[in-house]
C-alpha atoms as a PDB file:
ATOM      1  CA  UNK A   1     -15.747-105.972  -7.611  1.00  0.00           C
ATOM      2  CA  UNK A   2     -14.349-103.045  -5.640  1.00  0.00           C
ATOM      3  CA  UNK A   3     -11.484-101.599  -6.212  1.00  0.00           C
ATOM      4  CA  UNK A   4      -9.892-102.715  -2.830  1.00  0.00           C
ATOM      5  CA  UNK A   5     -10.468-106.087  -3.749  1.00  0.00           C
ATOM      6  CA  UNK A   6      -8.733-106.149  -7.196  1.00  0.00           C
ATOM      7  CA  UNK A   7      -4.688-106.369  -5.788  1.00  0.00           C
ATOM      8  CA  UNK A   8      -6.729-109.641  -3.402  1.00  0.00           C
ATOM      9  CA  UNK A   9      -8.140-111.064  -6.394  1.00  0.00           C
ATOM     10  CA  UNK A  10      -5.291-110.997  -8.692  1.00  0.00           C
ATOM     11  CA  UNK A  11      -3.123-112.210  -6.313  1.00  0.00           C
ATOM     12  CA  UNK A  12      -5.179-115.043  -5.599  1.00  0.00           C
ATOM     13  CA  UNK A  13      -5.237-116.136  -9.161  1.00  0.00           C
ATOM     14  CA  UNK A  14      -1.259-115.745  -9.837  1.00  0.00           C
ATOM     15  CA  UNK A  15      -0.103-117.111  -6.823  1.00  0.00           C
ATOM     16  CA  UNK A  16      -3.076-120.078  -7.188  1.00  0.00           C
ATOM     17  CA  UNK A  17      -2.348-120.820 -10.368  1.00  0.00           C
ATOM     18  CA  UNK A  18       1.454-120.849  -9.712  1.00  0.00           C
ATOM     19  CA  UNK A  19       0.769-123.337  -7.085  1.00  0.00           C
ATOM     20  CA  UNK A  20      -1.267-125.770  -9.125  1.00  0.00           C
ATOM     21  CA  UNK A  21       1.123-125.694 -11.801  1.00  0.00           C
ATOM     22  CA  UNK A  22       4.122-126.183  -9.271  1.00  0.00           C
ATOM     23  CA  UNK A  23       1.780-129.413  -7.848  1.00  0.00           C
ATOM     24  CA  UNK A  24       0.625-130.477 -10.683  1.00  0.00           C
ATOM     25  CA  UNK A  25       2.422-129.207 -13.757  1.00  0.00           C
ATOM     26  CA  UNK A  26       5.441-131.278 -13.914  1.00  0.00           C
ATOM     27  CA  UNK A  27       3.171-134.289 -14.450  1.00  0.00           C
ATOM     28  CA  UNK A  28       2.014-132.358 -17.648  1.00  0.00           C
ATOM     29  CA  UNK A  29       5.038-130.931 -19.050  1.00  0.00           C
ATOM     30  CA  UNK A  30       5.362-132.033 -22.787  1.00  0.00           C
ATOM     31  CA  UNK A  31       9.138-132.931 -22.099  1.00  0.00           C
ATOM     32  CA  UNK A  32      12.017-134.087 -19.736  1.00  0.00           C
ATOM     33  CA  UNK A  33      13.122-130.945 -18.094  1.00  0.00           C
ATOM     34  CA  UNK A  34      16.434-132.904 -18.042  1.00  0.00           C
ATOM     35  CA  UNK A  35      16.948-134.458 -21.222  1.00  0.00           C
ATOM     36  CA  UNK A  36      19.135-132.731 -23.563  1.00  0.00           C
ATOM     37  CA  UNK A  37      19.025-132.028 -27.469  1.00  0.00           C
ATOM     38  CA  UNK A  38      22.340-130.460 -28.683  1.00  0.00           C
ATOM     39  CA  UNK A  39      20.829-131.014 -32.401  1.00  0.00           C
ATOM     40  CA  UNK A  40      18.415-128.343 -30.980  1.00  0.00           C
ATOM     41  CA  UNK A  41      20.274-125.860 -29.039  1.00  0.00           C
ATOM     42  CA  UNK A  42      18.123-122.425 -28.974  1.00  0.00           C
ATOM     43  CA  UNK A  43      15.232-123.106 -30.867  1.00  0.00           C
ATOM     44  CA  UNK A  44      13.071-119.902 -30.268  1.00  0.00           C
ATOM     45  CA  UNK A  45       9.826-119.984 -28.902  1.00  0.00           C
ATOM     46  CA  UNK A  46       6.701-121.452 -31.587  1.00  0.00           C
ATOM     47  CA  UNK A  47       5.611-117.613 -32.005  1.00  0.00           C
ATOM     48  CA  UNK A  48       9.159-116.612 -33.186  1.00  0.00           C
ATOM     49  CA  UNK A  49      10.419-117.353 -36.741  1.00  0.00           C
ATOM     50  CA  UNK A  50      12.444-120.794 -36.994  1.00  0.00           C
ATOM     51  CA  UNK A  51      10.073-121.732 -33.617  1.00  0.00           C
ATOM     52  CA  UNK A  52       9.163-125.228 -33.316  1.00  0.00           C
ATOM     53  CA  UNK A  53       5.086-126.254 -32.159  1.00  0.00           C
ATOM     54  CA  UNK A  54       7.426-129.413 -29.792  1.00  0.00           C
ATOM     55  CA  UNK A  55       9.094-126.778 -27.945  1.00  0.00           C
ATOM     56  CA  UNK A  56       6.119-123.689 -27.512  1.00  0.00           C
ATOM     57  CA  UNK A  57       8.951-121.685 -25.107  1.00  0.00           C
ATOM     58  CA  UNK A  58      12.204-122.634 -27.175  1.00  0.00           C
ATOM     59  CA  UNK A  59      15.086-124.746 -25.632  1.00  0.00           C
ATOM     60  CA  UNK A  60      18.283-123.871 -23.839  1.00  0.00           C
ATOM     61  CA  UNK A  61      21.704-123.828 -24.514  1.00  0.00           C
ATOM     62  CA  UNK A  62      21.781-127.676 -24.216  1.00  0.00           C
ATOM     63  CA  UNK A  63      18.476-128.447 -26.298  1.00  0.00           C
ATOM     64  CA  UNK A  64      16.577-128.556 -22.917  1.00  0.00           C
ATOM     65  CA  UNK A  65      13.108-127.616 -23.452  1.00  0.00           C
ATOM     66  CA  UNK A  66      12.667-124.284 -21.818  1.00  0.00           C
ATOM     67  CA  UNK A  67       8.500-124.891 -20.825  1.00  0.00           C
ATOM     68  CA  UNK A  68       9.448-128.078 -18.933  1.00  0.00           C
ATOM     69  CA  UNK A  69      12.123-126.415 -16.998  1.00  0.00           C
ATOM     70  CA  UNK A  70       9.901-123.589 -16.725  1.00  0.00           C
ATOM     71  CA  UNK A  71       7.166-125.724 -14.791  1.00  0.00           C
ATOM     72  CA  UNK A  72       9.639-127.341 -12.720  1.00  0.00           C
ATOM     73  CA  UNK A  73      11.348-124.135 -11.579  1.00  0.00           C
ATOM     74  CA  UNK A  74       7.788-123.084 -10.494  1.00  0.00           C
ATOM     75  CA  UNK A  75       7.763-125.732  -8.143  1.00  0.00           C
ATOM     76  CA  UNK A  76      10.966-125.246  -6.785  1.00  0.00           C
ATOM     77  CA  UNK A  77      10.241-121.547  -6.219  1.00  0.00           C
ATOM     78  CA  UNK A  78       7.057-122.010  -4.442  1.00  0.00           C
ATOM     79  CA  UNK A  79       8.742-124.906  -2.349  1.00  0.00           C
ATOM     80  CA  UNK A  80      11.470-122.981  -1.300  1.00  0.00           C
ATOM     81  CA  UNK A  81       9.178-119.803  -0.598  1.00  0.00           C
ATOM     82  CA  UNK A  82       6.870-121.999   1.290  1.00  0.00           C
ATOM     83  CA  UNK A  83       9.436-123.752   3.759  1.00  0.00           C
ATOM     84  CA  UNK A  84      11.429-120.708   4.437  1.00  0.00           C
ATOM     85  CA  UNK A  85       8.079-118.998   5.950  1.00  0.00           C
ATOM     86  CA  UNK A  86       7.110-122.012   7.918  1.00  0.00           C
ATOM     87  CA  UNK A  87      10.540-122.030   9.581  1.00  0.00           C
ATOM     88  CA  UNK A  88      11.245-118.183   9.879  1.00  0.00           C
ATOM     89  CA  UNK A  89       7.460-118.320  10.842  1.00  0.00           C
ATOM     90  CA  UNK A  90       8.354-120.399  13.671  1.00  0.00           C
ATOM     91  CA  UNK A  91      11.579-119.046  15.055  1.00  0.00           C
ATOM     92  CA  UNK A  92      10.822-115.282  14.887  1.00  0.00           C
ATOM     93  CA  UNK A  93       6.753-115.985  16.109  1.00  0.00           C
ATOM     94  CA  UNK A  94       8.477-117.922  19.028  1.00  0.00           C
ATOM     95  CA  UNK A  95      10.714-115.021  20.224  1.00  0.00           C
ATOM     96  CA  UNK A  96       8.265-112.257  19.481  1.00  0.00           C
ATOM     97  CA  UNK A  97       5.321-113.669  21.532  1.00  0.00           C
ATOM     98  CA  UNK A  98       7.568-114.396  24.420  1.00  0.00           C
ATOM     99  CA  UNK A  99       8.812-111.252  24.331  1.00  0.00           C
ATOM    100  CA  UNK A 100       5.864-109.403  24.205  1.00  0.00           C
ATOM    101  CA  UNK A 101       4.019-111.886  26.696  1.00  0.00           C
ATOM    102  CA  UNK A 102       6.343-112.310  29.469  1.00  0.00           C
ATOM    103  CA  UNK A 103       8.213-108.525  29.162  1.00  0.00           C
ATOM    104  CA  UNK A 104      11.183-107.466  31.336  1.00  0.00           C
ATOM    105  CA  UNK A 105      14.372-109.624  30.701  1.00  0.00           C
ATOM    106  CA  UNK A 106      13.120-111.618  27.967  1.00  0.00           C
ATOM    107  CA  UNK A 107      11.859-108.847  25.897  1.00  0.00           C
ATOM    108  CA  UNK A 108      14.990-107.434  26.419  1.00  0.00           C
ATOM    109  CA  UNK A 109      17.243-110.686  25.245  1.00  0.00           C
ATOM    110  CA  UNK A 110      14.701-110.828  22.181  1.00  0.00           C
ATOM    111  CA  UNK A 111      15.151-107.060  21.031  1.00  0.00           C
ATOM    112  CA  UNK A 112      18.768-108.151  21.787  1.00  0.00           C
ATOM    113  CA  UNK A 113      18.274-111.171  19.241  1.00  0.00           C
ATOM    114  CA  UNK A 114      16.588-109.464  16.921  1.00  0.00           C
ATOM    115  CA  UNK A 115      19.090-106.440  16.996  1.00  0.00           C
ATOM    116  CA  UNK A 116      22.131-108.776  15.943  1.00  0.00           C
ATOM    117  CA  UNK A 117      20.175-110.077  13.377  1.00  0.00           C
ATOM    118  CA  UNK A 118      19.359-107.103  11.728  1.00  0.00           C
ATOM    119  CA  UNK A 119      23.297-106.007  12.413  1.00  0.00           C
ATOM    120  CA  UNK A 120      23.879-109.080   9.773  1.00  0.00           C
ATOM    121  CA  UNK A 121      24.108-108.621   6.011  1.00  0.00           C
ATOM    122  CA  UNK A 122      21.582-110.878   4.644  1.00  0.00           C
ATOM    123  CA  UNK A 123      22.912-111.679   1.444  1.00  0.00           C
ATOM    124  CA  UNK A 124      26.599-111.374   2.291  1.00  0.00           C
ATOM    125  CA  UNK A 125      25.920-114.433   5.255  1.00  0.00           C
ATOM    126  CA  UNK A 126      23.654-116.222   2.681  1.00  0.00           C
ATOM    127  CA  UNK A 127      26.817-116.284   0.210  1.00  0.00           C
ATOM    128  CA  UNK A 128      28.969-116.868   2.917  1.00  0.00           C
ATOM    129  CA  UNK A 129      27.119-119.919   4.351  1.00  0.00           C
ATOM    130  CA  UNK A 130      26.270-121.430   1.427  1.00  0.00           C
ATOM    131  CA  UNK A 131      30.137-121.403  -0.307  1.00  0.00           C
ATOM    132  CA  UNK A 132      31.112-123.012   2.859  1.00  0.00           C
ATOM    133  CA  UNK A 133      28.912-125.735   3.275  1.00  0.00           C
ATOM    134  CA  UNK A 134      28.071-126.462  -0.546  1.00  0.00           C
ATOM    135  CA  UNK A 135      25.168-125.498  -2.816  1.00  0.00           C
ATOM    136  CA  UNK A 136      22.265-127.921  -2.106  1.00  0.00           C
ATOM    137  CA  UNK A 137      18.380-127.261  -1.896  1.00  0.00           C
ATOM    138  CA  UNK A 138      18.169-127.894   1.531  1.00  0.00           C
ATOM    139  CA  UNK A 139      21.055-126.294   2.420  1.00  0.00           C
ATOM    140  CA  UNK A 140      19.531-122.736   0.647  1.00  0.00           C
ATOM    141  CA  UNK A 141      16.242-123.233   2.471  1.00  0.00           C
ATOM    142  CA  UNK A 142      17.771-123.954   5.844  1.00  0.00           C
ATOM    143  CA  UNK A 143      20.042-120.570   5.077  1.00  0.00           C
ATOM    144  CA  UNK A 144      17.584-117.871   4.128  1.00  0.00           C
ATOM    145  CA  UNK A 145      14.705-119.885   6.817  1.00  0.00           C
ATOM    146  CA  UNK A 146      17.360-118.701   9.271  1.00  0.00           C
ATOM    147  CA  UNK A 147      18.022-115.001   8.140  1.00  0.00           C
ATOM    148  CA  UNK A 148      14.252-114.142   7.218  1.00  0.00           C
ATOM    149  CA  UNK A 149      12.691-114.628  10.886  1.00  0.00           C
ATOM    150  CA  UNK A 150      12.949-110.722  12.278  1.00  0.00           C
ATOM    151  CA  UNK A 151       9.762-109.107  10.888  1.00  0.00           C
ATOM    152  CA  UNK A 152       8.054-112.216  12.398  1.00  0.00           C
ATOM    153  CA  UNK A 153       9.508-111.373  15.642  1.00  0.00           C
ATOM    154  CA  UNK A 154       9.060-107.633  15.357  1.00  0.00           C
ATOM    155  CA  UNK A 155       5.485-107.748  14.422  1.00  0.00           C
ATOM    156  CA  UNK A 156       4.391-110.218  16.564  1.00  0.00           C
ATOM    157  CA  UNK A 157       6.601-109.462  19.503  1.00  0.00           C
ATOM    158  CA  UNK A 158       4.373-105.269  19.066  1.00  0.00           C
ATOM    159  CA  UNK A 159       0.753-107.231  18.244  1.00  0.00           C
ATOM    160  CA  UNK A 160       1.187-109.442  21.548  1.00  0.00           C
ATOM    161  CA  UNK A 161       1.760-106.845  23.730  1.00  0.00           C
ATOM    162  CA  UNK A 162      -1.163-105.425  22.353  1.00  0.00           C
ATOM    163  CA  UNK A 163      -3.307-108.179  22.415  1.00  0.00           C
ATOM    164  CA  UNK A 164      -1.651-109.260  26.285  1.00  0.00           C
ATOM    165  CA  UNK A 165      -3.636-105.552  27.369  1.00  0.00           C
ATOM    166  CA  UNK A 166      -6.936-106.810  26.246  1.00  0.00           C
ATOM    167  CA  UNK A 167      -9.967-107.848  28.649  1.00  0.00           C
ATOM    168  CA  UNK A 168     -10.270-111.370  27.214  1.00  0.00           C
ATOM    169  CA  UNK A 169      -6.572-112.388  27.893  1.00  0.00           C
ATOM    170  CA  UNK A 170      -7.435-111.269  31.872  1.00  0.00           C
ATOM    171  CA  UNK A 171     -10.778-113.224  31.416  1.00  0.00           C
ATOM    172  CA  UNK A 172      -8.520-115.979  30.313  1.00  0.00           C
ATOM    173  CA  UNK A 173      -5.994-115.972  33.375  1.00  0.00           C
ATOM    174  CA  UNK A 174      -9.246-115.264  35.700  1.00  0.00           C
ATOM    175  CA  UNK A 175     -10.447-118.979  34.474  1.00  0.00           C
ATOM    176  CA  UNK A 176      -7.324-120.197  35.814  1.00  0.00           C
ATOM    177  CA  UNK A 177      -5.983-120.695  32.419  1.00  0.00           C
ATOM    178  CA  UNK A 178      -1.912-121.667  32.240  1.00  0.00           C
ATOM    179  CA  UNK A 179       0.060-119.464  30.570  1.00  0.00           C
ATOM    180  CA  UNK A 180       0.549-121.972  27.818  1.00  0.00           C
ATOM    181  CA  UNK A 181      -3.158-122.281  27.366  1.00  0.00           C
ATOM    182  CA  UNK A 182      -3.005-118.274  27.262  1.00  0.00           C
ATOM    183  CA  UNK A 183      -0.522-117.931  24.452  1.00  0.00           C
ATOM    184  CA  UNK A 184      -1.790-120.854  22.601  1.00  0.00           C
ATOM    185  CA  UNK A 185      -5.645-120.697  22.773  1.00  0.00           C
ATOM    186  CA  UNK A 186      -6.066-116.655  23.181  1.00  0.00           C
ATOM    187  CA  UNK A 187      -2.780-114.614  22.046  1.00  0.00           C
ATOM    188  CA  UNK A 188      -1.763-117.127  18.864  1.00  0.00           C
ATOM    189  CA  UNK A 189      -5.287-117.302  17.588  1.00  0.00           C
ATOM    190  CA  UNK A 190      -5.467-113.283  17.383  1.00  0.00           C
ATOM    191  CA  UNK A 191      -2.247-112.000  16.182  1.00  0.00           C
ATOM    192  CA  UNK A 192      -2.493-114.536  13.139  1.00  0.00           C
ATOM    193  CA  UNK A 193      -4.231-112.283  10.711  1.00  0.00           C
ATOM    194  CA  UNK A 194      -0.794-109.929  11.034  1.00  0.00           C
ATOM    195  CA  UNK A 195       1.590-112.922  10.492  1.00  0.00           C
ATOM    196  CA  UNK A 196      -0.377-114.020   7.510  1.00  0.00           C
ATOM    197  CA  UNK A 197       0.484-110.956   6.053  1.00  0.00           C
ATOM    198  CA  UNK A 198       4.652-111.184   7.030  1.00  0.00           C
ATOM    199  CA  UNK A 199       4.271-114.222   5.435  1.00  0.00           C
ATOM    200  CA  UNK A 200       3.880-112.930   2.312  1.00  0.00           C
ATOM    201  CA  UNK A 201       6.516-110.574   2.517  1.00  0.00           C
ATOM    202  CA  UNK A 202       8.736-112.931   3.474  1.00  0.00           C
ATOM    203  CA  UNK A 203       8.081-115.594   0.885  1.00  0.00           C
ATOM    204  CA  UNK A 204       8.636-113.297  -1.909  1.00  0.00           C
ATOM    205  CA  UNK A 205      11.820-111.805  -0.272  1.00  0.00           C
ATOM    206  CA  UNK A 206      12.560-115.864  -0.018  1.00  0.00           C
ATOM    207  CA  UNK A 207      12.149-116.659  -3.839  1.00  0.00           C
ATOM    208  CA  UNK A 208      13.939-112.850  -4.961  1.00  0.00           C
ATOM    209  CA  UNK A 209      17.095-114.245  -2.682  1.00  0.00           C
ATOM    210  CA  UNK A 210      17.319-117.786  -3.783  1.00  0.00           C
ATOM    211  CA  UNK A 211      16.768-116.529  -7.719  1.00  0.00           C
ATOM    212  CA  UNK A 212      20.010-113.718  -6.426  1.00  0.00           C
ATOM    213  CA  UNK A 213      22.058-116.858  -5.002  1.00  0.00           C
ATOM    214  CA  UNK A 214      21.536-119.287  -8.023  1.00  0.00           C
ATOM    215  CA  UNK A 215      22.357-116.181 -10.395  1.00  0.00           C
ATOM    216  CA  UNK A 216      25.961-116.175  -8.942  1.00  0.00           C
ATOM    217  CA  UNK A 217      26.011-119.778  -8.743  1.00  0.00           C
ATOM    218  CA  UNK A 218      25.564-120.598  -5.280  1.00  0.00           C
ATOM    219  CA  UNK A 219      21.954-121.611  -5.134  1.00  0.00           C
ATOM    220  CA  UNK A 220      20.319-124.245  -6.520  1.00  0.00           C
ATOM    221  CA  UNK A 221      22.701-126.780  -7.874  1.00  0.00           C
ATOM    222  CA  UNK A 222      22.078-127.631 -11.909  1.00  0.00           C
ATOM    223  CA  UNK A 223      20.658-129.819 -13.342  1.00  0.00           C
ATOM    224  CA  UNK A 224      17.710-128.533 -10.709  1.00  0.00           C
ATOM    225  CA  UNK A 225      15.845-125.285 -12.872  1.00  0.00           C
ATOM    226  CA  UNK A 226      16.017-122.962 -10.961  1.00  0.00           C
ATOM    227  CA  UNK A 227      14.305-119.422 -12.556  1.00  0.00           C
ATOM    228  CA  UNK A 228      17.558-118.136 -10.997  1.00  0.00           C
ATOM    229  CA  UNK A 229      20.108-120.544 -12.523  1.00  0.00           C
ATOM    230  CA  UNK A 230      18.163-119.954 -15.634  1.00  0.00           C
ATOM    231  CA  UNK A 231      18.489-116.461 -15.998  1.00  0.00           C
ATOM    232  CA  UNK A 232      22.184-117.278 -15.011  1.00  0.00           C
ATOM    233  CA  UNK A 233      22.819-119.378 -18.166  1.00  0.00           C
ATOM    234  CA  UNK A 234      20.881-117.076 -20.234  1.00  0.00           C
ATOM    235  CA  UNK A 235      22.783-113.928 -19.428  1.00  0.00           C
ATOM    236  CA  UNK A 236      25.744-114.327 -22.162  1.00  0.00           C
ATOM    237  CA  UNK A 237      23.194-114.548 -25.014  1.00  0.00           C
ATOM    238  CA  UNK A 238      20.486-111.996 -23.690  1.00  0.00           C
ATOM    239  CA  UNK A 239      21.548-110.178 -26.270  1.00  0.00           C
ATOM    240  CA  UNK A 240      21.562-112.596 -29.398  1.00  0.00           C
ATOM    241  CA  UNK A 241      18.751-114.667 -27.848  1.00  0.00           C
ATOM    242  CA  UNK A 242      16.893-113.045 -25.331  1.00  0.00           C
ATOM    243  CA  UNK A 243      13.335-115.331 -25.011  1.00  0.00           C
ATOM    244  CA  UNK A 244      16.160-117.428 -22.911  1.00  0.00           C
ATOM    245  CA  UNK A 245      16.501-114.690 -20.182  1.00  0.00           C
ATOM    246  CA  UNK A 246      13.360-112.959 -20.712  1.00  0.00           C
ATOM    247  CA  UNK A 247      10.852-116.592 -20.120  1.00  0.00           C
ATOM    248  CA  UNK A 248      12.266-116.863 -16.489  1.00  0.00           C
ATOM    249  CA  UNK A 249      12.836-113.135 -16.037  1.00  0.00           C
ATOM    250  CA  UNK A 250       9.012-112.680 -16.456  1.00  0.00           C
ATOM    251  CA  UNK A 251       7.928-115.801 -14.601  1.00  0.00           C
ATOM    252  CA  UNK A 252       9.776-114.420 -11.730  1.00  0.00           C
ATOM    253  CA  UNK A 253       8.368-110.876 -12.027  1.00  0.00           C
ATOM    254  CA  UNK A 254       4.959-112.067 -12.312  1.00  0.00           C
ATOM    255  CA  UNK A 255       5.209-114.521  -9.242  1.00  0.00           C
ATOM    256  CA  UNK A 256       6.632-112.038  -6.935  1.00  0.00           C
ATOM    257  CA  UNK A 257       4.086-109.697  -7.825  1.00  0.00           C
ATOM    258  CA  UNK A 258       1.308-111.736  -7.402  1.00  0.00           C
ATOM    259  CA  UNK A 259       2.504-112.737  -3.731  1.00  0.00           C
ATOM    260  CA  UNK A 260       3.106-109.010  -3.196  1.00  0.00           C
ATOM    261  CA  UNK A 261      -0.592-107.716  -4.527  1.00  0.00           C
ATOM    262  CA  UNK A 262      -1.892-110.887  -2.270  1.00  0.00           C
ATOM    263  CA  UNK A 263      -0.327-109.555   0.677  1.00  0.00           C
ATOM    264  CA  UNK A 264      -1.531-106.263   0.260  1.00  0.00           C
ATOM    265  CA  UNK A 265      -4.810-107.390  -0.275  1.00  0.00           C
ATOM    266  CA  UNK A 266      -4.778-109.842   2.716  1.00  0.00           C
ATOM    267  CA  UNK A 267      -3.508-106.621   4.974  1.00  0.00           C
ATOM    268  CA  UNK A 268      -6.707-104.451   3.539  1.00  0.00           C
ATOM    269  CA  UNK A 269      -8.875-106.868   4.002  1.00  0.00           C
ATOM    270  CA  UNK A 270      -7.947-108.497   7.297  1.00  0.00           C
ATOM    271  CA  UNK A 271      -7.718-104.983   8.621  1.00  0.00           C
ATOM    272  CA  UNK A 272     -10.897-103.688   7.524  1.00  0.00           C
ATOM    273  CA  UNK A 273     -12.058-106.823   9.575  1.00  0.00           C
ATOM    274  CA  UNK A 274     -10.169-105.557  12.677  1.00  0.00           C
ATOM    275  CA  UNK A 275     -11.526-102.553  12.726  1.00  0.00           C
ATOM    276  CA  UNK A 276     -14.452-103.457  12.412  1.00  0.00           C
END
């Protein structure tokens, strides 16, 4: 394997195997993520002394086993990731490819868009929004889906003016092609490979801000395990017990940099076919 390929091909295989296991896992995991213990408050992991083989990643401060709510944070992390890219996908590739399509006084009222946006601090108005209207999983999604749209609309606003110069776009209009037809079937189709690649950005940025919100406690609502809220209720004993902050500390670390490494690797390789 090439060295290029490496960052592609690890990413593949943490981000894959994060998303089978937030599909799939919670079917499998040996406990109730809910169900609490208090005879069995901080049992360390199996590896440590005084572990226990039922609980292979120790329990909480309520007995919870910490591999359940482990599994189940991984799907709420990749769901949250996921639907904040499909709707920041949607708004910012919207006003991007009209602006770079039609020019003049649209581009100007989406660089106008786009410049209030980025005038906004993101995790100020994500606090702000979310203490006002209540702490809810849809309610987060909806929040940072809504402040995460502007590389979307930079990058695809700059690709579609490039792509609008091109001979195949005039080909297009010289078949009498509508302009929906155009941005659809022509423009869409070949600025996709640069989006892919915003996606990832964006997703990881998604999953660091909603870990950042449930950490100060207006996330994720508990019981829901959040790797965030987790590393919340973990951070008085991180010193006496610290597999409690360190499981969903590292589970974090290695998602986001598997998403990273699979965007870089999706921007070499995808480029490489560009220039081609």
């Amino acid at each position: 394997m090439r060295a290029g390929r490496l960052p592609l091909a690890l990413g593949l295989l943490i981000v894959g195997f994060a998303t089978l296991v937030a599909v799939f896992g919670p079917f499998f995991a040996p406990h109730d993520p809910f169900a609490q213990d208090l005879a069995h408050r901080y049992v360390p992991p199996a590896w440590l002394p005084g572990g226990s083989p039922a609980h292979w990643l120790g329990t909480d401060g309520l007995g919870r086993d910490y591999l359940s709510r482990l599994i189940l944070g991984a799907r709420i992390s990749m769901l949250i990731g996921v639907s904040t890219v499909v709707l920041s996908g949607i708004i910012g590739t919207t006003l991007g490819v009209l602006g770079g399509y039609f020019g003049g006084p649209v581009d100007a009222v989406v660089m106008f868009v786009v410049s209030c946006r980025l005038a906004i601090p993101l995790i100020l108005v994500a606090l702000t929004v979310v203490f006002m209207v209540g702490s809810s999983l849809a309610v987060v999604v909806l929040t940072i889906g809504l402040l995460l749209w502007e590389r979307f609309a930079v990058v695809s606003r700059a690709v579609t003016r490039q792509v609008c110069a091109l001979d195949y776009i005039a080909a297009a209009w010289a078949a009498g092609c509508s302009r929906p037809r155009v941005i659809l079937g022509e423009v869409l189709p070949n600025i996709a490979h640069h989006l892919v690649v915003i996606a990832t950005i964006d997703m990881a940025i998604a999953i660091l801000l909603e870990a950042a919100l449930s950490f100060l406690g207006l996330g994720v609502p508990p019981p829901l395990p959040s790797w965030g809220l987790m590393i919340a209720e973990a951070k008085d004993y991180m010193f006496f017990k610290p597999w409690v902050i360190e499981v969903p500390g590292v589970a974090l670390l290695v998602l986001v940099l598997g998403i990273n490494l699979l965007g870089d690797g999706l921007r070499d390789l995808l480029g490489a076919r560009t220039d081609r």
